[in-house]
Each structure stands twice: as C-alpha cells, then as structure tokens.
N, C-alpha and C. Protein backbone atom coordinates (compact mmCIF):
# COMPACT_ATOMS: atom_id res chain seq x y z
N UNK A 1 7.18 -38.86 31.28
CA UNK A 1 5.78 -39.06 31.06
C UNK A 1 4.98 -37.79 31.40
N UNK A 2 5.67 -36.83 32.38
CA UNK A 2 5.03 -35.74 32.94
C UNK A 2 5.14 -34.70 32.07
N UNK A 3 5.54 -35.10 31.32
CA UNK A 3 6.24 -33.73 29.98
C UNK A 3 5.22 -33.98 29.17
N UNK A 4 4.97 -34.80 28.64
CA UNK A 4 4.19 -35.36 27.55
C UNK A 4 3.22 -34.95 27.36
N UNK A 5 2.43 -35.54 29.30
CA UNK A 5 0.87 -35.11 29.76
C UNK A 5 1.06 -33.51 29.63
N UNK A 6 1.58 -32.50 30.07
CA UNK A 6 1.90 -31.78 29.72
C UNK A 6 1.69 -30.78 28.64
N UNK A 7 2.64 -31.56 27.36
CA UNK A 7 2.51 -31.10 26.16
C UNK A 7 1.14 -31.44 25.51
N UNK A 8 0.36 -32.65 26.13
CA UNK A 8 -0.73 -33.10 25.39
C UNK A 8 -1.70 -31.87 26.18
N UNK A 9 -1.91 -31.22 27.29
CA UNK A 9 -2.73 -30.72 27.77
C UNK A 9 -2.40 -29.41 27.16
N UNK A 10 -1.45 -28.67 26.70
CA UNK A 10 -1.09 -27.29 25.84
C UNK A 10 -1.28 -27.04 24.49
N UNK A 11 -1.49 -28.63 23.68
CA UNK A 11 -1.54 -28.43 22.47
C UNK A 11 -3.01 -28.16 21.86
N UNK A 12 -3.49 -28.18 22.44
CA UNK A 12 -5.51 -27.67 22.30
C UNK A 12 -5.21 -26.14 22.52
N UNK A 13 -4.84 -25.78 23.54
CA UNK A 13 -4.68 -24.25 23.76
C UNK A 13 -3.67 -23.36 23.01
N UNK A 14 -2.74 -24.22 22.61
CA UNK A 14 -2.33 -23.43 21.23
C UNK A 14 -3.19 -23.44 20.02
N UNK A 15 -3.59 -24.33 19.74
CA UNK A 15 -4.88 -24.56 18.91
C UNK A 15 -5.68 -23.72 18.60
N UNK A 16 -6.17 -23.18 20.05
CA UNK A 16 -7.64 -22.26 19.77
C UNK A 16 -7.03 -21.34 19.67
N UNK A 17 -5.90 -20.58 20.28
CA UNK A 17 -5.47 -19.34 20.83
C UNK A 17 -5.04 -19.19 19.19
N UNK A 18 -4.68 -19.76 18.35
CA UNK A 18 -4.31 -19.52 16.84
C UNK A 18 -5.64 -19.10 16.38
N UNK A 19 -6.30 -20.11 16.46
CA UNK A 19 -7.79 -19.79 15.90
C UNK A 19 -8.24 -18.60 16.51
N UNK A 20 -8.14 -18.18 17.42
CA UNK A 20 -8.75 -16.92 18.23
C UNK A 20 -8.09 -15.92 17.58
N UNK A 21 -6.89 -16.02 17.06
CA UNK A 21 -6.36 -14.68 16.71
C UNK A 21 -6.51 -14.71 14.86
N UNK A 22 -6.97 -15.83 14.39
CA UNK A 22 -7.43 -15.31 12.52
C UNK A 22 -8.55 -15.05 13.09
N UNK A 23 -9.58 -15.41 13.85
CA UNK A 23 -11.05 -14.81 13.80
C UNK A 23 -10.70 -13.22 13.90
N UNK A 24 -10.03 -13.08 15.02
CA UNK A 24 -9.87 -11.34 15.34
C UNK A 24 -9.14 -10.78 14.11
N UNK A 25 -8.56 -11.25 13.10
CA UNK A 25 -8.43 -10.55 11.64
C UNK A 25 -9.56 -10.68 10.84
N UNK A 26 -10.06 -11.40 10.93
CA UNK A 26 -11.33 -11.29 9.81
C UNK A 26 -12.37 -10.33 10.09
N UNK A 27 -12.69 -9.83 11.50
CA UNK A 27 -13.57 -8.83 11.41
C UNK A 27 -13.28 -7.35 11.44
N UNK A 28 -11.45 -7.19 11.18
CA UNK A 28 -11.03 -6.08 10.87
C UNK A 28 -10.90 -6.26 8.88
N UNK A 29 -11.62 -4.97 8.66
CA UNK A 29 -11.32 -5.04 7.05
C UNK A 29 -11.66 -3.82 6.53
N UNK A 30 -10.80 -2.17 7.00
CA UNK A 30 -10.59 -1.60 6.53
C UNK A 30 -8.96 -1.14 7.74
N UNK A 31 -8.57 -0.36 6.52
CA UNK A 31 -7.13 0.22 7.11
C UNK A 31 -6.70 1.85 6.08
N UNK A 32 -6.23 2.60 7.10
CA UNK A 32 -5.76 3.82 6.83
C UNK A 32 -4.24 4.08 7.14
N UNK A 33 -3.75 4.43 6.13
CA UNK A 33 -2.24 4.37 5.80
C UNK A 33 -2.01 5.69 5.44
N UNK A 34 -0.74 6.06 6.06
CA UNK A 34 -0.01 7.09 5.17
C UNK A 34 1.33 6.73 5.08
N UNK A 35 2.15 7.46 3.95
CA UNK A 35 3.44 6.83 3.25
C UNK A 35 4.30 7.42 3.66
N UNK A 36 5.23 7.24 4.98
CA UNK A 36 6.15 7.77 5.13
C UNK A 36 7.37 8.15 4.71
N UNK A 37 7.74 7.33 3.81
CA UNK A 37 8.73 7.16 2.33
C UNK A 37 8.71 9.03 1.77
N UNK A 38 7.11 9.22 1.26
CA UNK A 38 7.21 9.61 0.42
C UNK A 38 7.25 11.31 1.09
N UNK A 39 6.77 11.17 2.17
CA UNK A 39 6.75 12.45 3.29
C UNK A 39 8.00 12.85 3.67
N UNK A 40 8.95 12.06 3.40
CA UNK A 40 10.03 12.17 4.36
C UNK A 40 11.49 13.15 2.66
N UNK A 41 11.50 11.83 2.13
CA UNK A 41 12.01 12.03 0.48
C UNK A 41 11.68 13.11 -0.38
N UNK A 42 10.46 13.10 -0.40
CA UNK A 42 10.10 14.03 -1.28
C UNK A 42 8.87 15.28 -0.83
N UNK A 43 8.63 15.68 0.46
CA UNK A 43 7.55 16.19 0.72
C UNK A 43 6.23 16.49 0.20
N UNK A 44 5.63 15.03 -0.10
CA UNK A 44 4.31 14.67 -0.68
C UNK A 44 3.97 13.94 0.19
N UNK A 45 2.57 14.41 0.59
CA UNK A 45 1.43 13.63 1.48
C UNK A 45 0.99 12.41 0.55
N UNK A 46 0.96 11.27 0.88
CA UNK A 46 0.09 10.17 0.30
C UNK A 46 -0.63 8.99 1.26
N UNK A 47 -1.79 8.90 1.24
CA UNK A 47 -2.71 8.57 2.42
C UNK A 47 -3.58 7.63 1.69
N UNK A 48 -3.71 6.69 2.44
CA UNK A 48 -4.90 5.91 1.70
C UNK A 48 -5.43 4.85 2.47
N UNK A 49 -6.41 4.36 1.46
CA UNK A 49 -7.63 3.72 2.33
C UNK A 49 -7.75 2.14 1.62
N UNK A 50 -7.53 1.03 2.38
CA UNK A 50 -8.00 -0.04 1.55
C UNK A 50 -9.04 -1.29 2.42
N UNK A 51 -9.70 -1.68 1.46
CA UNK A 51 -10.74 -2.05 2.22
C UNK A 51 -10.37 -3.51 1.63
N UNK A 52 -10.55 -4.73 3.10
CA UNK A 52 -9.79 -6.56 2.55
C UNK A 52 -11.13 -6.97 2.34
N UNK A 53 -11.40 -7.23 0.89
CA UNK A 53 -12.34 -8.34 0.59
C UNK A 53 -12.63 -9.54 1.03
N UNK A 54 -11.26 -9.93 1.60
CA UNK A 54 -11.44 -11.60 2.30
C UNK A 54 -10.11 -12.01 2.65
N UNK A 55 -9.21 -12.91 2.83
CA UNK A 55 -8.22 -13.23 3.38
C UNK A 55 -6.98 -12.96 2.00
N UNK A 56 -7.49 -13.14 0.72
CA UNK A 56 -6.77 -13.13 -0.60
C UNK A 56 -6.69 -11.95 -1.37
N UNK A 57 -7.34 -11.01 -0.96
CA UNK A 57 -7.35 -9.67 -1.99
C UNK A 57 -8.03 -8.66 -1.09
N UNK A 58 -7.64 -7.18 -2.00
CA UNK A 58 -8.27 -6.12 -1.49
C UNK A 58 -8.21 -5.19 -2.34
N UNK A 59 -9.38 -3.87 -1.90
CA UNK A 59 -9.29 -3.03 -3.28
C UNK A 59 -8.82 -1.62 -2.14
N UNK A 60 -8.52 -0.51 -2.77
CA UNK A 60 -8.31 0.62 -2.24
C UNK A 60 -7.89 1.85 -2.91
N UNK A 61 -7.84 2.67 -2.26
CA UNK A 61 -7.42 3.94 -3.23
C UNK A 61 -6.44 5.09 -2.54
N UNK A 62 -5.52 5.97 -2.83
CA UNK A 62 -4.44 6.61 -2.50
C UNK A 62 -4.37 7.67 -3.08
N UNK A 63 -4.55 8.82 -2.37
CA UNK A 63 -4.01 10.26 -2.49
C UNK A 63 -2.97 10.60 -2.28
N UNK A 64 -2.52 11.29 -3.52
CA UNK A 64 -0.49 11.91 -3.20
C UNK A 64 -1.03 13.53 -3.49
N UNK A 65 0.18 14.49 -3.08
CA UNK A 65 -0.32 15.76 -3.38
C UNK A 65 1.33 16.21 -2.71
N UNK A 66 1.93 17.25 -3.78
CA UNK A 66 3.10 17.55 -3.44
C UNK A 66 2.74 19.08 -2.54
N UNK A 67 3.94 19.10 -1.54
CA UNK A 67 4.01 20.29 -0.79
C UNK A 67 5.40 21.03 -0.94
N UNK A 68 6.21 20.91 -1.61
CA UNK A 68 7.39 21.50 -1.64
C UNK A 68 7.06 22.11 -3.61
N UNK A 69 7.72 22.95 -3.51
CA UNK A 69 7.70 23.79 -4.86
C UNK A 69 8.93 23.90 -5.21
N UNK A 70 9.92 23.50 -5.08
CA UNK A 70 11.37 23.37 -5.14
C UNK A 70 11.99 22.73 -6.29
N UNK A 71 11.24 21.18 -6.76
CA UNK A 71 11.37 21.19 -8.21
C UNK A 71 12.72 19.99 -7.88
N UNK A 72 12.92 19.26 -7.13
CA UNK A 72 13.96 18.60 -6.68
C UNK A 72 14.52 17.65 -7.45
N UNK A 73 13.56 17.03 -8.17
CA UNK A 73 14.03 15.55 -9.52
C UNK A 73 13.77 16.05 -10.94
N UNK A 74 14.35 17.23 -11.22
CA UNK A 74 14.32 17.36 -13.02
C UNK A 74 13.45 18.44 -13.17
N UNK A 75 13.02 18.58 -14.40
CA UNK A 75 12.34 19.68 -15.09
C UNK A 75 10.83 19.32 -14.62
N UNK A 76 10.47 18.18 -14.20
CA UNK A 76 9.12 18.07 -14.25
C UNK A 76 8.24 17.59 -12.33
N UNK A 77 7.35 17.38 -12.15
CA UNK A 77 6.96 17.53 -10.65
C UNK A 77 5.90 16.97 -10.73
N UNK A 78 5.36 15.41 -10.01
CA UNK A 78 4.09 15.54 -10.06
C UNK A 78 3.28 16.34 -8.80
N UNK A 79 2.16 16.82 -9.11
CA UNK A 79 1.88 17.83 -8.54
C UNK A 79 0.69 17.10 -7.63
N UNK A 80 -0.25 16.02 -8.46
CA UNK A 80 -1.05 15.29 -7.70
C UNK A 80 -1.18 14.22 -8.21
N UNK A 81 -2.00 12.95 -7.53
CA UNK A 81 -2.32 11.82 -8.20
C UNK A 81 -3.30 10.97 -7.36
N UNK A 82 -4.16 10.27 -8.21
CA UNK A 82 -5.12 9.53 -7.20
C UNK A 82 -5.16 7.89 -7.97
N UNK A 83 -4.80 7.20 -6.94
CA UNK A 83 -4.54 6.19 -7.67
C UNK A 83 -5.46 4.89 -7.00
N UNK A 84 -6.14 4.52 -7.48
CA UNK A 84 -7.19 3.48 -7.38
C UNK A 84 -6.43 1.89 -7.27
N UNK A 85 -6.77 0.66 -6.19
CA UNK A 85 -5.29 -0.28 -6.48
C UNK A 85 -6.33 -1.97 -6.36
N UNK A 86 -6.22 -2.56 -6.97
CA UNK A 86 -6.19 -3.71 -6.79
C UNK A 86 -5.50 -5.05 -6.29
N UNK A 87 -5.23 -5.75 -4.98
CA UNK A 87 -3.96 -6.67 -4.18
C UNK A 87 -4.61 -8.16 -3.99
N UNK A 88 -3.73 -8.71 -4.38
CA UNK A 88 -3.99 -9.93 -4.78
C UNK A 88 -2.88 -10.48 -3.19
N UNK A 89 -3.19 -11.14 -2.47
CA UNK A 89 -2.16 -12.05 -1.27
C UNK A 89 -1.70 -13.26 -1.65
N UNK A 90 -0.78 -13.49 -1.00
CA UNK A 90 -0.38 -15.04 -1.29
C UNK A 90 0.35 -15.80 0.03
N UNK A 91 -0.38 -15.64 1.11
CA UNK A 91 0.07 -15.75 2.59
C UNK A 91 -1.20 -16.77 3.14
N UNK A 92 -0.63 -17.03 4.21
CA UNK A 92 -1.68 -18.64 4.51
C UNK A 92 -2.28 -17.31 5.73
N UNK A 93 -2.02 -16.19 5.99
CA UNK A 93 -2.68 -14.82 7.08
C UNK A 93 -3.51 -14.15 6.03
N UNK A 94 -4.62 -13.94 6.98
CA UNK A 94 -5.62 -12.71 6.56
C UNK A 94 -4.78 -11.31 5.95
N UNK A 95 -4.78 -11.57 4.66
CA UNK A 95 -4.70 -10.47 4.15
C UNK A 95 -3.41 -9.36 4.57
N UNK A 96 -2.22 -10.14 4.88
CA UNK A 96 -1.06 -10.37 5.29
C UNK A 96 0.14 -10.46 4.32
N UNK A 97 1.36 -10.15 4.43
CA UNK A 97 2.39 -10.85 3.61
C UNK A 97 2.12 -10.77 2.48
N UNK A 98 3.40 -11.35 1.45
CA UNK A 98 3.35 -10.65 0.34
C UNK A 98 2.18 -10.47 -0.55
N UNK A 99 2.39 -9.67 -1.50
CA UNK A 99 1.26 -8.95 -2.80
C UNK A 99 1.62 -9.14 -3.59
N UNK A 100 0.88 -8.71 -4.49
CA UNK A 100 1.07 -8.23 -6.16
C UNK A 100 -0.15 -7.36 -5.99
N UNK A 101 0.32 -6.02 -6.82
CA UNK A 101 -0.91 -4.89 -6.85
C UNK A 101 -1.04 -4.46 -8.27
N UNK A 102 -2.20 -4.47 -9.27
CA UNK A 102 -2.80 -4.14 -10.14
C UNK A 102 -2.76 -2.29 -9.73
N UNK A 103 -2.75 -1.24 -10.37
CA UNK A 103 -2.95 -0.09 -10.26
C UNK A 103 -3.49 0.70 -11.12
N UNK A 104 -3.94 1.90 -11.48
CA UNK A 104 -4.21 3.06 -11.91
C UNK A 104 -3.91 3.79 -11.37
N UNK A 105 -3.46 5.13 -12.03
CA UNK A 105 -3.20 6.64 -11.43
C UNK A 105 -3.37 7.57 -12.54
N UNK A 106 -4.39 8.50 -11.84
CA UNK A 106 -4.85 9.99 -12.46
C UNK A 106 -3.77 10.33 -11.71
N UNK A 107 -2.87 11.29 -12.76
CA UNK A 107 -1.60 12.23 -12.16
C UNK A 107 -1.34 12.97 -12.96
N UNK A 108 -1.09 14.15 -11.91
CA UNK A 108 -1.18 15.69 -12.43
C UNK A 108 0.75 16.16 -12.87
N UNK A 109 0.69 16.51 -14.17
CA UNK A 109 2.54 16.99 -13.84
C UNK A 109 2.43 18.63 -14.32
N UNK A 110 3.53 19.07 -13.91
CA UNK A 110 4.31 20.38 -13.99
C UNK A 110 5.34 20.84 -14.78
N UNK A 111 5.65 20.78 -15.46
CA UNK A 111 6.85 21.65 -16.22
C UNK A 111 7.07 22.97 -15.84
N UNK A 112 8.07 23.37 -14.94
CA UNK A 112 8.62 24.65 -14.76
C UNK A 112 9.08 25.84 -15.63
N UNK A 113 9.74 24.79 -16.35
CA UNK A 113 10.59 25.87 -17.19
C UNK A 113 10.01 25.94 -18.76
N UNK A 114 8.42 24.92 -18.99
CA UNK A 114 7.58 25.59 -20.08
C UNK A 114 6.01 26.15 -19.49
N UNK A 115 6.05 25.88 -17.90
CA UNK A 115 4.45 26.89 -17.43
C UNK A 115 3.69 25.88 -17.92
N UNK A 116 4.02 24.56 -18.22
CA UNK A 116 2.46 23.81 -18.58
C UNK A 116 2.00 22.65 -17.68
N UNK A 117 0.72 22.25 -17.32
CA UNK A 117 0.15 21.50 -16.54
C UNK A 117 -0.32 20.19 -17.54
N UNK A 118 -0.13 19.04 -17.49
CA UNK A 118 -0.90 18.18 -17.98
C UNK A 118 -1.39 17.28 -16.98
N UNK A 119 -1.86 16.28 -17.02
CA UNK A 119 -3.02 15.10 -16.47
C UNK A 119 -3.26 13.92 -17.76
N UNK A 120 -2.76 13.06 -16.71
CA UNK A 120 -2.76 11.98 -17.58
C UNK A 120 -3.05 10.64 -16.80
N UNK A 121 -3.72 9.11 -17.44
CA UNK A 121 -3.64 8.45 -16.53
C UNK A 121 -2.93 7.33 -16.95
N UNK A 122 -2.23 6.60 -15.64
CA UNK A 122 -1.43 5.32 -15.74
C UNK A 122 -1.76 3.72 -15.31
N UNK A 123 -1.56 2.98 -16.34
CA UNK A 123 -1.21 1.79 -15.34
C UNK A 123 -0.49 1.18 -14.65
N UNK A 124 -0.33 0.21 -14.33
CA UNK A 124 0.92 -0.54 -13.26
C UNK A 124 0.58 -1.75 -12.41
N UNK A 125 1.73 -2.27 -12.46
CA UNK A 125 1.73 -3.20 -11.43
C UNK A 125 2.92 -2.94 -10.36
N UNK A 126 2.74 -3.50 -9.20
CA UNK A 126 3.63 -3.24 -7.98
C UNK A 126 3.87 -4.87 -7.10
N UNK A 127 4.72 -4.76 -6.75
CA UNK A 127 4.55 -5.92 -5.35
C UNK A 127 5.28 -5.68 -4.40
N UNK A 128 4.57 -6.21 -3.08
CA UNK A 128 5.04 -5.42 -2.04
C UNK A 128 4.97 -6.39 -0.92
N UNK A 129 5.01 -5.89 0.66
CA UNK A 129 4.61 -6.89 1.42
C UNK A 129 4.01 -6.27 2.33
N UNK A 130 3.41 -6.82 3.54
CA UNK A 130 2.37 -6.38 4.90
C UNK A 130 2.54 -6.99 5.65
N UNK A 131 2.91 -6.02 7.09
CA UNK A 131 3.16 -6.80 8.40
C UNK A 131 2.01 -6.07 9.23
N UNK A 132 1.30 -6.83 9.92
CA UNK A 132 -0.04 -6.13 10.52
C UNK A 132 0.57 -6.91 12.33
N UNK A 133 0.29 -5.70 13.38
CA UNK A 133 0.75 -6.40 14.87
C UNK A 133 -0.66 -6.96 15.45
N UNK A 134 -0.58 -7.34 16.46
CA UNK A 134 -1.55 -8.06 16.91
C UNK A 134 -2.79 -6.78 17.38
N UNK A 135 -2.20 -5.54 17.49
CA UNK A 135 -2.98 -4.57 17.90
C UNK A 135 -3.62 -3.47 16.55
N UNK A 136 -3.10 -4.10 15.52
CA UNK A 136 -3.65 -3.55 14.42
C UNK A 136 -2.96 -2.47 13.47
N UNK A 137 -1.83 -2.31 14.21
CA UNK A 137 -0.75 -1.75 13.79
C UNK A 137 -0.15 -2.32 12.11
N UNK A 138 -0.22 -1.77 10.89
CA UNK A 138 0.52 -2.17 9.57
C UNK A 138 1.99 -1.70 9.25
N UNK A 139 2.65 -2.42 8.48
CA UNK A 139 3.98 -1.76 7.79
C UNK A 139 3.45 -2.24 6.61
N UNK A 140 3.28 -1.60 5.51
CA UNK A 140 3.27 -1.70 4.15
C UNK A 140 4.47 -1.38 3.22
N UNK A 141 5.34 -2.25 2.94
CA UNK A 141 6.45 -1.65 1.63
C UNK A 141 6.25 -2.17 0.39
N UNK A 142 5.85 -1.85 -0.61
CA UNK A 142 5.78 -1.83 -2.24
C UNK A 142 6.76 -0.83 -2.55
N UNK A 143 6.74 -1.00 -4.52
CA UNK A 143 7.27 -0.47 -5.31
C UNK A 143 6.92 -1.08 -6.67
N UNK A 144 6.32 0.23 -7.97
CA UNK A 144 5.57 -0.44 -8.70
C UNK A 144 5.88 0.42 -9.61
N UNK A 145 5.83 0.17 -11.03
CA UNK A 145 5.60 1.08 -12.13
C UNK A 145 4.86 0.86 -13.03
N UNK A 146 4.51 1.69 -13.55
CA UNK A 146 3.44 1.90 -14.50
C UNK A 146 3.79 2.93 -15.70
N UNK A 147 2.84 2.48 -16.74
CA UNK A 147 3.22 3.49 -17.76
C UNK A 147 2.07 4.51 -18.28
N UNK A 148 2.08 5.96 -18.79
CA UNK A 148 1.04 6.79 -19.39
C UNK A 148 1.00 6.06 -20.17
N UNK A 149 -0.62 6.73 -20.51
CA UNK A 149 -1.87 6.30 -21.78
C UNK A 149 -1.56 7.11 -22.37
N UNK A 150 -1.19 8.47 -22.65
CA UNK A 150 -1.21 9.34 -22.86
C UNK A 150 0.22 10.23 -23.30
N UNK A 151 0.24 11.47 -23.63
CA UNK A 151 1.21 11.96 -23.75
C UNK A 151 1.50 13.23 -22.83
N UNK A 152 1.93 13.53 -21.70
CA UNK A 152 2.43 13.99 -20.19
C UNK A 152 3.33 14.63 -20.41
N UNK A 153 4.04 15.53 -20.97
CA UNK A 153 5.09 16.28 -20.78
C UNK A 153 6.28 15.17 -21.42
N UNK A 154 6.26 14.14 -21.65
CA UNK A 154 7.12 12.95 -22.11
C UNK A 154 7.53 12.36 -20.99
N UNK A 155 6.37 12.37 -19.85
CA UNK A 155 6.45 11.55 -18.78
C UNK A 155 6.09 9.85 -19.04
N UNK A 156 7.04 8.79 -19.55
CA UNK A 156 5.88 8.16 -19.98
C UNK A 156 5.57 7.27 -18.95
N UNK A 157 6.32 6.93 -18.36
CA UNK A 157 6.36 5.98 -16.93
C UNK A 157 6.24 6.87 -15.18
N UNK A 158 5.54 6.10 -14.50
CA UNK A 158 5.41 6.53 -13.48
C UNK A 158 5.88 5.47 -12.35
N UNK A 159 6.13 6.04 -11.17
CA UNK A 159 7.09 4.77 -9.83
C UNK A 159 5.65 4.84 -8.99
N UNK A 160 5.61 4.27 -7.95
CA UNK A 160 5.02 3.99 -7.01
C UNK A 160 5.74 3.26 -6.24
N UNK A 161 6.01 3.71 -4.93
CA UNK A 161 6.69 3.26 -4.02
C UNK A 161 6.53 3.74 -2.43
N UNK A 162 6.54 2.66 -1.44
CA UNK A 162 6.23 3.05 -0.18
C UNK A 162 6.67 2.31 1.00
N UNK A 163 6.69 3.44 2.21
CA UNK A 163 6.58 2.17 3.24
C UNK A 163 5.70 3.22 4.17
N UNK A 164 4.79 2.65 4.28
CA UNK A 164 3.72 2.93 4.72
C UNK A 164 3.06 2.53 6.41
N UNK A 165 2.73 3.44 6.80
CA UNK A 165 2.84 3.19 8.48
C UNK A 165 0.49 3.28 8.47
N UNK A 166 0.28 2.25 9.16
CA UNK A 166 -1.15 2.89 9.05
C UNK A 166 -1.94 1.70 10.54
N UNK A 167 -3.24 1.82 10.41
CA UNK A 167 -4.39 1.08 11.26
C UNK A 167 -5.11 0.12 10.65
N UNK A 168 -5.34 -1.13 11.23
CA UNK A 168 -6.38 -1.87 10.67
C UNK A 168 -7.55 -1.82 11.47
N UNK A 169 -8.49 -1.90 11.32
CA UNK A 169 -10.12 -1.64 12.21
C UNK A 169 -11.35 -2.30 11.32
C-alpha cells in the first residue's frame, strides 16, 4: 500500500517536470551548426543557421566554401554554395527527431583541367534526424540530393550530407 501512496505522490511530479522541460524548448528557436562530416572528409567549412517556426517545421540557411585546392573527387570541385532549407518534423518533441528537408542551393563549380567556373542552382530533398541535450547541445545527420536547373560543367546532381554538431538558444 506504501508503494502505491508513493507512486501516486511521484506521478504529478513526473508530470510537470515533462511539462517543464517542452516549455524550456519552445523558447529556444534559433540554432547554429557546423558540419563536421564535411570539415573532416573533404575540407569545406559548412555552417548554418536555422530558425524553429514551432514544434513541426523550420526554415534556415547554410554556407559551404571549400579550403583545400587539391581537387580530391574528379575533374570538378565545388568551390561554394549557399543553400536555403525548408524541415518539416514528425516527432511528438519540439522540433526534434526525424525530418524531411525541402532545399535549394546556389553552387559554385570548378573544372581544373578546362579553367572554367560556372554557378548554377539546385533543388532537393533530404531526410535526416535531430538529437538536441537538455543543455542545448544538437547532433544533426541528413543526406539529400538534388538536381541542377541548369547546365554546370555536366554537374547535374548535387549530395548534401551531414552530421552536424551545433547550439540551440
């Protein structure tokens, strides 16, 4: 009987203490990420910013920019890209757990061995997932492709892919 009283006197305080911790996600709703994936693989910075509309979606945007001149995957290099993202959630958590991401990317390529620069832009979709700690800490991993509008060096498809270390605030 002493267990019971017990459990009946703890189950309110699990209660709120749940509730206490979605309130403390809802008044965080921006986060800064960078892609360690892509820093590590391919020595390109990619950093970005997304701001949570509400517990179900968010919009944001991502800077890549290569630092190695080495030329490591083929004849061609992207050199930069800014890619604008749209995330749709599907998690009973604030803006949490898995995605689906809508994309665009302005991206810059290289050809070495003809000296030419083009710019072109892409679409895409990605899906990914988000683990956020109680201190605001994220892991972000996606992977997405998309295809040029355009004609890029005969780049016609582009990847997007990450795991991403960042802050929520």
């Amino acid at each position: 009987m002493k267990k019971i009283m017990l459990l009946l006197l703890f189950i309110p305080a699990i209660t709120f203490a749940q509730e206490d911790s979605d309130i403390l996600d809802t008044d965080k709703s921006h986060e800064v990420k960078i892609n360690a994936l892509s820093l590590i693989t391919s020595e390109w910075i990619d950093v970005s910013y997304e701001y949570l509309v509400n517990s179900e979606s968010s919009f944001g945007v991502a800077v890549q920019f290569g630092l190695d001149n080495d030329n490591n995957f083929g004849d061609t290099y992207r050199t930069f890209s800014l890619t604008p993202y749209y995330r749709r959630y599907f998690s009973n958590k604030y803006a949490k757990g898995f995605y689906v991401e809508g994309f665009g990317m302005l991206n810059t390529n290289e050809d070495f061995y003809l000296q030419q620069t083009t710019t072109n832009f892409a679409l895409g979709i990605s899906v990914g997932g988000k683990f956020v700690s109680k201190n605001g800490f994220t892991l972000d991993l996606y992977a997405g492709i998309g295809r040029n509008l355009g004609d890029s060096l005969n780049i016609e498809a582009v990847g997007r892919a990450g795991i991403s270390l960042g802050y929520r605030f």
